[in-house]
PDB file of N, CA and C in Angstrom:
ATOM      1  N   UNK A   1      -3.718 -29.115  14.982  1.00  0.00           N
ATOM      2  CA  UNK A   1      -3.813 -28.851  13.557  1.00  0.00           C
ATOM      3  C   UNK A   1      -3.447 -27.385  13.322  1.00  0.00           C
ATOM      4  N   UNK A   2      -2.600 -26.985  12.154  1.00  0.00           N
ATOM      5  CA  UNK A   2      -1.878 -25.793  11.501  1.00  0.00           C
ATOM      6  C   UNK A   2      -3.378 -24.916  11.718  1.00  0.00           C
ATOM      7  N   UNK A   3      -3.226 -23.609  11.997  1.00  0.00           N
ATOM      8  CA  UNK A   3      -4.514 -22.550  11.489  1.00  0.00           C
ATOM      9  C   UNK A   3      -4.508 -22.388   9.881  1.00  0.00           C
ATOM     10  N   UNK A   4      -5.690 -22.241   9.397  1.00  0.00           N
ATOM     11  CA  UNK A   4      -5.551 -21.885   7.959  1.00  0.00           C
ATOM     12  C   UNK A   4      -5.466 -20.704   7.683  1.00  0.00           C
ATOM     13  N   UNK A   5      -4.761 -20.032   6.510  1.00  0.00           N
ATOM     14  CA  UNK A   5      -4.546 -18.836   6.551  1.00  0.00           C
ATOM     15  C   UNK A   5      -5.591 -18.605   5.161  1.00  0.00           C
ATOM     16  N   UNK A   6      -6.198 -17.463   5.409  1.00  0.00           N
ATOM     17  CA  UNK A   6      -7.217 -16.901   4.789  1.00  0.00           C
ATOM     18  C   UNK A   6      -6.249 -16.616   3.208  1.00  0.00           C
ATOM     19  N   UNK A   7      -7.493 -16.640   1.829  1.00  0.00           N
ATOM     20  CA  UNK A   7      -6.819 -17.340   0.729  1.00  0.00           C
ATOM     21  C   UNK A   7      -6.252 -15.536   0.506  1.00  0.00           C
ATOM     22  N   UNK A   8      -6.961 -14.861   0.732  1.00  0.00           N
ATOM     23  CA  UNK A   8      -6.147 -12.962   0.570  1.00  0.00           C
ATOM     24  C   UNK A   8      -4.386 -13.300   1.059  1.00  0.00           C
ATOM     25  N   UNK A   9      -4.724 -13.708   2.457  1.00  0.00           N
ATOM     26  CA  UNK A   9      -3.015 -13.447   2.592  1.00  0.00           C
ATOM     27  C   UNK A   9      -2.536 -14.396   2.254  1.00  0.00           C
ATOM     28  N   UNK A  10      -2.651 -15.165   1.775  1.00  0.00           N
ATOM     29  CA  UNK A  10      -1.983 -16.451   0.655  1.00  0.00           C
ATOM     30  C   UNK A  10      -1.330 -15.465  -0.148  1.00  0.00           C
ATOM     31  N   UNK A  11      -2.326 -14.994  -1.535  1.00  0.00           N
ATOM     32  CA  UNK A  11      -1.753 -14.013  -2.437  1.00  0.00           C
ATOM     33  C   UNK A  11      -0.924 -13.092  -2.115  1.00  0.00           C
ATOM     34  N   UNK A  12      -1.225 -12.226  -1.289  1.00  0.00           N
ATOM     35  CA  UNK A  12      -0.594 -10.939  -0.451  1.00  0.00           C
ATOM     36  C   UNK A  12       0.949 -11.782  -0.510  1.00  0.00           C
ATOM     37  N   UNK A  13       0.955 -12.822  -0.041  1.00  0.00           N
ATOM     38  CA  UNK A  13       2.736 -13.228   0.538  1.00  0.00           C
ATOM     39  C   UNK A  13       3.337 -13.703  -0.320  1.00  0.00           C
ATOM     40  N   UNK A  14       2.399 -14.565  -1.350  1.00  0.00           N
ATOM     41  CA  UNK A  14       2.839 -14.809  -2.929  1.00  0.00           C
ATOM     42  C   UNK A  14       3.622 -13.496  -3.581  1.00  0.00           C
ATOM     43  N   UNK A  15       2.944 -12.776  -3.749  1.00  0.00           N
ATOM     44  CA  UNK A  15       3.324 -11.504  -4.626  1.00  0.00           C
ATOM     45  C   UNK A  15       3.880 -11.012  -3.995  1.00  0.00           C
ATOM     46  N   UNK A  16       4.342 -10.669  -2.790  1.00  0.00           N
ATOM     47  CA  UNK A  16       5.695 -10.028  -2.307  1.00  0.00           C
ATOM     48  C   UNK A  16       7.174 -11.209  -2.599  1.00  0.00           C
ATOM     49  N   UNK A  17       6.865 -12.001  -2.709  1.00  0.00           N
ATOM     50  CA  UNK A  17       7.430 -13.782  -2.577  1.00  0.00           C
ATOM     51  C   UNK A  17       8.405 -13.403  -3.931  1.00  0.00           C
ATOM     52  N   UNK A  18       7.226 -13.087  -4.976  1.00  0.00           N
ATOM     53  CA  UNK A  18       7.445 -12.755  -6.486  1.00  0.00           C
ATOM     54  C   UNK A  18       8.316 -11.969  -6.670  1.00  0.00           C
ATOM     55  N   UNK A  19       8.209 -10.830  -6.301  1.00  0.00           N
ATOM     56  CA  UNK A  19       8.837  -9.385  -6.363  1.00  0.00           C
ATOM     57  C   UNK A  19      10.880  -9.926  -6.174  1.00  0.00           C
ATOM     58  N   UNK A  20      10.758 -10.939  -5.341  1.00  0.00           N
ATOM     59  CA  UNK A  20      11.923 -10.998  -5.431  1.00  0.00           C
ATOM     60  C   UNK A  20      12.828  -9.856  -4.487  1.00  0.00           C
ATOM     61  N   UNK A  21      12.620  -9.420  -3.902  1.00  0.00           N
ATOM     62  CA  UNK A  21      13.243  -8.239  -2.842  1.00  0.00           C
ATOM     63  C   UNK A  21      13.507  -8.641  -1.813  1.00  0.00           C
ATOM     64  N   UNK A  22      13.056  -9.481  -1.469  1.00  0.00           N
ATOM     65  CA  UNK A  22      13.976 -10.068  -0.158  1.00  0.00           C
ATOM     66  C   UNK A  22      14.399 -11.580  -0.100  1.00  0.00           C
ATOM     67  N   UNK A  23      14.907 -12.101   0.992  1.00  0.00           N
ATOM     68  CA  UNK A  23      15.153 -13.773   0.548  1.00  0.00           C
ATOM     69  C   UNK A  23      13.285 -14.619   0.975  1.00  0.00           C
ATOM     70  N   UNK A  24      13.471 -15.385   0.788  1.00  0.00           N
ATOM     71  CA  UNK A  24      12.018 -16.267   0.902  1.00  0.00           C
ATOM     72  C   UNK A  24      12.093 -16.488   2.868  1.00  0.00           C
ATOM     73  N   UNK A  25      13.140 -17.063   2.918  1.00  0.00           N
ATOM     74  CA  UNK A  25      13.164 -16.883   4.661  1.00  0.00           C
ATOM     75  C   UNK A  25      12.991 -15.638   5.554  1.00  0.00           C
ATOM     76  N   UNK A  26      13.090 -14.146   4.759  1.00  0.00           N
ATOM     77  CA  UNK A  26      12.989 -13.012   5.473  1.00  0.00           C
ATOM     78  C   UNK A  26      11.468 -13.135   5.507  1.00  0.00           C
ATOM     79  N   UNK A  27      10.814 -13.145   4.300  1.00  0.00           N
ATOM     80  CA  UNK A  27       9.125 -12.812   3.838  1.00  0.00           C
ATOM     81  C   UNK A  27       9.284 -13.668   4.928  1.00  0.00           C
ATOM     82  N   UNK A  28       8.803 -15.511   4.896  1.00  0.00           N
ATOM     83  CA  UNK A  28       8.539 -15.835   5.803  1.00  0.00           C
ATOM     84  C   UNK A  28       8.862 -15.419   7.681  1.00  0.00           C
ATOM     85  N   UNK A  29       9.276 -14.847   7.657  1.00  0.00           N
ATOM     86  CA  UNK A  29       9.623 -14.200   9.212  1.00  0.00           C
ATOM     87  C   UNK A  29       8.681 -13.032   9.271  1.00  0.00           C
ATOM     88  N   UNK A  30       8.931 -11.998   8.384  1.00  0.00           N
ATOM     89  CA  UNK A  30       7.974 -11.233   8.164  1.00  0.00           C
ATOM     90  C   UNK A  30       6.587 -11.625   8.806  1.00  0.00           C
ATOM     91  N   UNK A  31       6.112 -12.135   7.341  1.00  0.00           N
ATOM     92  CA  UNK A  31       4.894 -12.593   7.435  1.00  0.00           C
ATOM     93  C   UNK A  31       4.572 -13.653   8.931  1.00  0.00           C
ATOM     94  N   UNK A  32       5.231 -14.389   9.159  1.00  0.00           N
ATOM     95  CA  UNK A  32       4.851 -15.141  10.700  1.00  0.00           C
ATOM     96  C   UNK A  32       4.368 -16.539  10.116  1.00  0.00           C
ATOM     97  N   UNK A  33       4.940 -17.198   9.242  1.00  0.00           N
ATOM     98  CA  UNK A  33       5.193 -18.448   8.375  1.00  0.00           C
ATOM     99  C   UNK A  33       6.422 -19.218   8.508  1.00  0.00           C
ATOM    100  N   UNK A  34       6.408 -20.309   8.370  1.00  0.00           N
ATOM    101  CA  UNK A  34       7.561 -21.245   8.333  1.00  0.00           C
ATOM    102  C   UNK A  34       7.995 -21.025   6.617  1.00  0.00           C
ATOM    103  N   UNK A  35       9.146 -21.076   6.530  1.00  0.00           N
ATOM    104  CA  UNK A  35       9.962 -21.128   5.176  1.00  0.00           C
ATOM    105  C   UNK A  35       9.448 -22.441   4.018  1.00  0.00           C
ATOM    106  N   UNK A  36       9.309 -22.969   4.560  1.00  0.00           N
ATOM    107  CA  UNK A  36       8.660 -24.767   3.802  1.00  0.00           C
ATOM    108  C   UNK A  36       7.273 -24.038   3.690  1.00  0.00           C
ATOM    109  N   UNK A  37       6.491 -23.696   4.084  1.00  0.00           N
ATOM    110  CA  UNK A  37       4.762 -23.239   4.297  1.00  0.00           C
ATOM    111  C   UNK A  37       4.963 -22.598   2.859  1.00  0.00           C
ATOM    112  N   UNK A  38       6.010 -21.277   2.743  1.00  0.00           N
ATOM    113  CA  UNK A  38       6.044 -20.330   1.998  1.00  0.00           C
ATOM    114  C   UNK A  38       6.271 -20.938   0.274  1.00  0.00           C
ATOM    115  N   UNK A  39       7.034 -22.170   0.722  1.00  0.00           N
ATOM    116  CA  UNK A  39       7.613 -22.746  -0.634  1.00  0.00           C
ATOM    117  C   UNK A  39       6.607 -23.664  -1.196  1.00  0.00           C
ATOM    118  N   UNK A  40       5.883 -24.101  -0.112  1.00  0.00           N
ATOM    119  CA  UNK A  40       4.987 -25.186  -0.806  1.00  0.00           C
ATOM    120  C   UNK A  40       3.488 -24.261  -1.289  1.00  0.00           C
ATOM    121  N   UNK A  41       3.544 -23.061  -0.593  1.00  0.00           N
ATOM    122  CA  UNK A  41       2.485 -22.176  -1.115  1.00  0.00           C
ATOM    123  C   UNK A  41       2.926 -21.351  -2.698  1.00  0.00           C
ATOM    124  N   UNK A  42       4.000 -21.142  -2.895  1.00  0.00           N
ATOM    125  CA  UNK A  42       5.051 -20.610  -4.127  1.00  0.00           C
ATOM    126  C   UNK A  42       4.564 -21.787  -5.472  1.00  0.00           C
ATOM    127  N   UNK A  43       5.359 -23.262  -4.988  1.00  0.00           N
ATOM    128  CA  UNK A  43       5.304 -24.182  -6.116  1.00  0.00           C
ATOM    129  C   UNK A  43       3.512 -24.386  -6.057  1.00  0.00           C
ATOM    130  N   UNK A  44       2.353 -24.298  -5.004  1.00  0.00           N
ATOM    131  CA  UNK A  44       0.941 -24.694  -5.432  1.00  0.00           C
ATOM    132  C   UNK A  44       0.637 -23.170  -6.367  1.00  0.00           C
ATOM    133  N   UNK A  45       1.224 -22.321  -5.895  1.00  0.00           N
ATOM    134  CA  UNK A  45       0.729 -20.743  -7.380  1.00  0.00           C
ATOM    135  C   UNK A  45       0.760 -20.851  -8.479  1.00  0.00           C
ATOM    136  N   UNK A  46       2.388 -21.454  -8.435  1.00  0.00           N
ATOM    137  CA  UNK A  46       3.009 -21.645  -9.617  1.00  0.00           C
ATOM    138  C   UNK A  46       2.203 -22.853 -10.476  1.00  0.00           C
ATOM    139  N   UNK A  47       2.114 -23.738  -9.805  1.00  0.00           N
ATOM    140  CA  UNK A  47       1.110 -24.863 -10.497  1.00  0.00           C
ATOM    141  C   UNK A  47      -0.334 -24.095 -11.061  1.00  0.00           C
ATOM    142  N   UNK A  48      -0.785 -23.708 -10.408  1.00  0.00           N
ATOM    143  CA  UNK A  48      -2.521 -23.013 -10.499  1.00  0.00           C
ATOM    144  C   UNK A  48      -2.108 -22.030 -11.400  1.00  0.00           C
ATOM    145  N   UNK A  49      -1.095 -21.233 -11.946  1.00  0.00           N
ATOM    146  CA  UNK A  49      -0.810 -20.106 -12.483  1.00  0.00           C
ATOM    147  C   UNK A  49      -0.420 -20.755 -13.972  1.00  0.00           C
ATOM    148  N   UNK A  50      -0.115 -22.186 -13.972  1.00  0.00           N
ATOM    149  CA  UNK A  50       0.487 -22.434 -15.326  1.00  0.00           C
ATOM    150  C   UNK A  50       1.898 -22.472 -15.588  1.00  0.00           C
ATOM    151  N   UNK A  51       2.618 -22.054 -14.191  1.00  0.00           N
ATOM    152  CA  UNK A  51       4.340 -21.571 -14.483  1.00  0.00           C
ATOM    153  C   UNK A  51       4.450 -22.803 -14.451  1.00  0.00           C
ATOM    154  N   UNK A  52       4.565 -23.757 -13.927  1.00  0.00           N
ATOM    155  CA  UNK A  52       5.379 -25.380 -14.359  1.00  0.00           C
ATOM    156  C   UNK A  52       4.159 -26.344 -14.201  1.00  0.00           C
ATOM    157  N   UNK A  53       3.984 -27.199 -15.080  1.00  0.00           N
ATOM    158  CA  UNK A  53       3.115 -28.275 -15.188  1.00  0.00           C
ATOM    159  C   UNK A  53       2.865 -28.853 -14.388  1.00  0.00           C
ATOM    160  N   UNK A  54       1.879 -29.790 -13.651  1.00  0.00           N
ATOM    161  CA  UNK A  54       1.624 -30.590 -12.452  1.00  0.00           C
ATOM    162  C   UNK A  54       2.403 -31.972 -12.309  1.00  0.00           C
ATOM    163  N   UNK A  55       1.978 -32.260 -14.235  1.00  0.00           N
ATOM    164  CA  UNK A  55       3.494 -33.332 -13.893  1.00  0.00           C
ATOM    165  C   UNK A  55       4.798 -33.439 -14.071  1.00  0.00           C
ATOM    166  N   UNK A  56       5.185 -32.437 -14.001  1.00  0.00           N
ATOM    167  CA  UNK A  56       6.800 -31.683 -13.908  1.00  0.00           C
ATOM    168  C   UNK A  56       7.233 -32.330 -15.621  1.00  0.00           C
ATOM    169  N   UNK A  57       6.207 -32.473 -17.102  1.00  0.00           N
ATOM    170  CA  UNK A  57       6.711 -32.518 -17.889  1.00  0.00           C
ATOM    171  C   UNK A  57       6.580 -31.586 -18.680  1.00  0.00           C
ATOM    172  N   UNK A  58       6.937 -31.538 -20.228  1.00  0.00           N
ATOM    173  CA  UNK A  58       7.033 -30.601 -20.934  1.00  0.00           C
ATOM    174  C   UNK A  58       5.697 -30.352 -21.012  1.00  0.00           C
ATOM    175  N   UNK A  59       5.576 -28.838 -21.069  1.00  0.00           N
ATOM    176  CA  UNK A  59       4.460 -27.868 -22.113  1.00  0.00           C
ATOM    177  C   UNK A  59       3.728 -28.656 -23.001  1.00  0.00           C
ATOM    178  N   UNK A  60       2.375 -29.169 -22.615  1.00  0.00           N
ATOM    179  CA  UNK A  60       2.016 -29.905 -24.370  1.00  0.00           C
ATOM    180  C   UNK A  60       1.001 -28.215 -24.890  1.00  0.00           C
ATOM    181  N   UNK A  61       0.499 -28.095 -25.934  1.00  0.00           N
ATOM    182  CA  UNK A  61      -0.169 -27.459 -26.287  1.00  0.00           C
ATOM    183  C   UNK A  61      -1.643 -27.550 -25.571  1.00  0.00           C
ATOM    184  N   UNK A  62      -1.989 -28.840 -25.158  1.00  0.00           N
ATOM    185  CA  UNK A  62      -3.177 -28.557 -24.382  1.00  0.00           C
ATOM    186  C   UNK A  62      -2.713 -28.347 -23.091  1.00  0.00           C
ATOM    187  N   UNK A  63      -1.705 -28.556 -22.171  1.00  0.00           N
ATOM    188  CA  UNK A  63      -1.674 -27.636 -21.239  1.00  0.00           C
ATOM    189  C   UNK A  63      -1.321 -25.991 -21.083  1.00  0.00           C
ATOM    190  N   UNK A  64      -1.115 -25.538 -22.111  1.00  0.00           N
ATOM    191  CA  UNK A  64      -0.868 -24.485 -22.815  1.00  0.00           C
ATOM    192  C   UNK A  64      -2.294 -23.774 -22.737  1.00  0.00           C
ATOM    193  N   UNK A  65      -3.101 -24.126 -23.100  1.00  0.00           N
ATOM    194  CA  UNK A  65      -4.635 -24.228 -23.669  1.00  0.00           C
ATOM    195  C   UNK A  65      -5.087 -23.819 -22.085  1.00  0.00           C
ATOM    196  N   UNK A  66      -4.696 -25.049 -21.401  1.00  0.00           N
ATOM    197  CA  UNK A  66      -5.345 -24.971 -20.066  1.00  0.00           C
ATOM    198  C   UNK A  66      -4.740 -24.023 -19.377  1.00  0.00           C
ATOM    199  N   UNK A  67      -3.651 -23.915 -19.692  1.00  0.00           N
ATOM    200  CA  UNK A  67      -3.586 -22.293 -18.766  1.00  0.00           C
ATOM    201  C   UNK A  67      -3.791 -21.512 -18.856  1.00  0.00           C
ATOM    202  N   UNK A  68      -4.295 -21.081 -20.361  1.00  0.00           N
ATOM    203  CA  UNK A  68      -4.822 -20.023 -21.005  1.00  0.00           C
ATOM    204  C   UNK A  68      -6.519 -20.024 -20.406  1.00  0.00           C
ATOM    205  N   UNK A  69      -6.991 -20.552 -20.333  1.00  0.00           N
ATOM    206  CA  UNK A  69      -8.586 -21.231 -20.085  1.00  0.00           C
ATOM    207  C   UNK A  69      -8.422 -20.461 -18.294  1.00  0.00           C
ATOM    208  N   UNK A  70      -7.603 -21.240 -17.649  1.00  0.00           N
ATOM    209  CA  UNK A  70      -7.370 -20.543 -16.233  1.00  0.00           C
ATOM    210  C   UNK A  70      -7.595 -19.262 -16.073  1.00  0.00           C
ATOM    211  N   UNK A  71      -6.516 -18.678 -16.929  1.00  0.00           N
ATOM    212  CA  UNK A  71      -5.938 -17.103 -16.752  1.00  0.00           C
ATOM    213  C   UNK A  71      -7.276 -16.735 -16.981  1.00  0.00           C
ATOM    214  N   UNK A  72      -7.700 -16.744 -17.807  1.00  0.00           N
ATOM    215  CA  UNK A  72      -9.124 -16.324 -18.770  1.00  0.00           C
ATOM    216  C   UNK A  72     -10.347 -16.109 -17.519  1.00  0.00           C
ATOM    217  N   UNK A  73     -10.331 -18.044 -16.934  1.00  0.00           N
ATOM    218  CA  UNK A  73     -11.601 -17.863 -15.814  1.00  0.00           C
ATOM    219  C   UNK A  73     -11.160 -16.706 -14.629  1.00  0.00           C
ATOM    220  N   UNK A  74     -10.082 -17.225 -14.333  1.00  0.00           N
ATOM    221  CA  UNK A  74      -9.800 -16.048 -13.106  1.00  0.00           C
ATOM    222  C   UNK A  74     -10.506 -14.830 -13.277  1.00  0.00           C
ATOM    223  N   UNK A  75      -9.236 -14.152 -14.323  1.00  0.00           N
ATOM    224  CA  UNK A  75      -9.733 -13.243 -15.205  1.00  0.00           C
ATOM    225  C   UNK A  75     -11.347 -12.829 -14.735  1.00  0.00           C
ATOM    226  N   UNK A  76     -12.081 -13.204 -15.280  1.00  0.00           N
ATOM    227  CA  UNK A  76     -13.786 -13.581 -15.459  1.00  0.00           C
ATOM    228  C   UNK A  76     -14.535 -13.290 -14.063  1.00  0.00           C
ATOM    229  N   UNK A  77     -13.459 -14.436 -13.166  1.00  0.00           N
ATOM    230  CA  UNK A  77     -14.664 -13.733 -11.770  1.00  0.00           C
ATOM    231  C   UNK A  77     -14.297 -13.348 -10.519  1.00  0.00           C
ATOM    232  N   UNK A  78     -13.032 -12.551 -11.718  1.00  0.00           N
ATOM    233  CA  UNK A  78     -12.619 -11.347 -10.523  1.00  0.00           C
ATOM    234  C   UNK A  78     -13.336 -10.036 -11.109  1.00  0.00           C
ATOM    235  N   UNK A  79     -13.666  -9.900 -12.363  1.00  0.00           N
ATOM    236  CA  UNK A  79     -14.604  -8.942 -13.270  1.00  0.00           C
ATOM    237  C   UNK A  79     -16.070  -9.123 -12.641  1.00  0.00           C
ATOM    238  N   UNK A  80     -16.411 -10.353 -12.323  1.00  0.00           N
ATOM    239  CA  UNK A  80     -18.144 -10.591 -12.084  1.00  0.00           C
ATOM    240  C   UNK A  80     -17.854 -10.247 -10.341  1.00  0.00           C
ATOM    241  N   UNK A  81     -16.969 -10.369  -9.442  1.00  0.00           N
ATOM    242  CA  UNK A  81     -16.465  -9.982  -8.302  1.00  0.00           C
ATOM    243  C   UNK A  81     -16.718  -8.514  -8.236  1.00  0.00           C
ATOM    244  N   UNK A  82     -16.350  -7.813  -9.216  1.00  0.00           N
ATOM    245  CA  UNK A  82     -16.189  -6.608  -9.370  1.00  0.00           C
ATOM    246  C   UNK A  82     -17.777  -6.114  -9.359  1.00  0.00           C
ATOM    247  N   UNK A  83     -18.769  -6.561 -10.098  1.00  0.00           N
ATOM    248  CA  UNK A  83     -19.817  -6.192 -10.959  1.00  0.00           C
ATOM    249  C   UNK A  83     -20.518  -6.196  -9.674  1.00  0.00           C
ATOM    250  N   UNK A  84     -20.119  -7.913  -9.025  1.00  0.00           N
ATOM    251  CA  UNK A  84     -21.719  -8.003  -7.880  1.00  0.00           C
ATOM    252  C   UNK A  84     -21.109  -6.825  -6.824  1.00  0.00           C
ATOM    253  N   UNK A  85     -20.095  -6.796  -6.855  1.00  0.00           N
ATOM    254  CA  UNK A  85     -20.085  -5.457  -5.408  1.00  0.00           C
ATOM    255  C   UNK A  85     -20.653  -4.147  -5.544  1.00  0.00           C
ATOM    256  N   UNK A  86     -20.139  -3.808  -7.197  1.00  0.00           N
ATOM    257  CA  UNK A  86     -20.829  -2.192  -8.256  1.00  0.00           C
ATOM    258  C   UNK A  86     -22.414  -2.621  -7.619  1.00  0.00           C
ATOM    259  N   UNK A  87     -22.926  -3.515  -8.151  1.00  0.00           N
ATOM    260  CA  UNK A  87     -24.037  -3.449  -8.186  1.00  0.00           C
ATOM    261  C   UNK A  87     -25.024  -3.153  -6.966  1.00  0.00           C
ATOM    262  N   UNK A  88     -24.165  -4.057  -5.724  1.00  0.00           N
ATOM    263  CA  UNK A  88     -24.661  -3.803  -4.341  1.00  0.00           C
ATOM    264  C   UNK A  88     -24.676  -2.098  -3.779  1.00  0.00           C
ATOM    265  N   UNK A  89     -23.116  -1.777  -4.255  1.00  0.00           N
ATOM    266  CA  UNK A  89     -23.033  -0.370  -3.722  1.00  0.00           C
ATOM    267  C   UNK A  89     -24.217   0.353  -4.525  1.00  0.00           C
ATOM    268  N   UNK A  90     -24.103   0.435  -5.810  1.00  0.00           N
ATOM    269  CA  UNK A  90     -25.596   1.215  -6.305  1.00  0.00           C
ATOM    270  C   UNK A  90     -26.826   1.169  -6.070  1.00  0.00           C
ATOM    271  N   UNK A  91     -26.880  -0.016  -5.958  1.00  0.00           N
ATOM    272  CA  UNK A  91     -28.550  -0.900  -4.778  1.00  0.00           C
ATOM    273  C   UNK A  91     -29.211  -0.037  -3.991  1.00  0.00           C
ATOM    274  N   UNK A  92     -28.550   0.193  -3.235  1.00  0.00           N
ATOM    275  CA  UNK A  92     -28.255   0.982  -1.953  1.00  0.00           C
ATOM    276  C   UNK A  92     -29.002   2.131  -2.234  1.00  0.00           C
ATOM    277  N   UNK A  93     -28.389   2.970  -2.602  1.00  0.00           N
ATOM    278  CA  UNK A  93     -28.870   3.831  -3.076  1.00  0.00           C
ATOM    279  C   UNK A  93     -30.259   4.466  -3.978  1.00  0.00           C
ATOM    280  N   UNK A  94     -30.472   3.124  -4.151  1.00  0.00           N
ATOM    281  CA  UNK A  94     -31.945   3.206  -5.437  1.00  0.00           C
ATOM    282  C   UNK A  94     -33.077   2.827  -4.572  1.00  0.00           C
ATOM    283  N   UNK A  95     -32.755   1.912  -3.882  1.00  0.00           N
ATOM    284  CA  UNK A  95     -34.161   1.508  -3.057  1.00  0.00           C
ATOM    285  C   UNK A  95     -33.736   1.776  -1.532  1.00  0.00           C
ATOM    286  N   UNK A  96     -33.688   3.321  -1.105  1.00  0.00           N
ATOM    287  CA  UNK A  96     -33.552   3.085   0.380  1.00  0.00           C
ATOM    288  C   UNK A  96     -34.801   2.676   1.227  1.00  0.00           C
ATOM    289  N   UNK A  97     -34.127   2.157   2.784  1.00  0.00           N
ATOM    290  CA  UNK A  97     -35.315   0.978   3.070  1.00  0.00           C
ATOM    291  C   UNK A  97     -35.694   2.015   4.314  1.00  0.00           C
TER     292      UNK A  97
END
């Protein structure tokens, strides 16, 4: 069975993927991925991101909605991501043990 690759360097290879600066077969070499791995990780972003619909049809307004709702949650608890770590690092500091 394939190793799973941790969901950080998912993104990490996405967004270089994005950038468009090299071909998709270089990243994949780069990175130490098969070219198909890279593409089927590209079109699952693109799905989760809202760029093309799941059922490869038009835009309705409620999937519109729903990607907006996505962006939004992400959004949300990468902010509460943010908060519980603030909060730990200050912790620390208030009640030393």
């Amino acid at each position: 069975m394939p190793k799973a690759f941790p969901e950080e360097f998912r993104r990490d290879v996405i967004a270089v993927a994005r950038k468009g600066e090299a071909p998709l077969r270089q990243i994949a070499k780069d990175f130490g991925i098969s070219e198909g791995c890279l593409h089927r990780w590209l079109k699952i972003a693109d799905r989760d991101d809202g760029v093309t619909p799941a059922d490869g049809s038009a835009a309705t307004s409620e999937s519109v909605e729903l990607r907006e709702a996505r962006k939004r949650i992400k959004m949300l608890e990468q902010e509460a991501e943010v908060m519980r770590r603030a909060v730990g690092y200050l912790s620390r500091d208030v009640n030393p043990k």
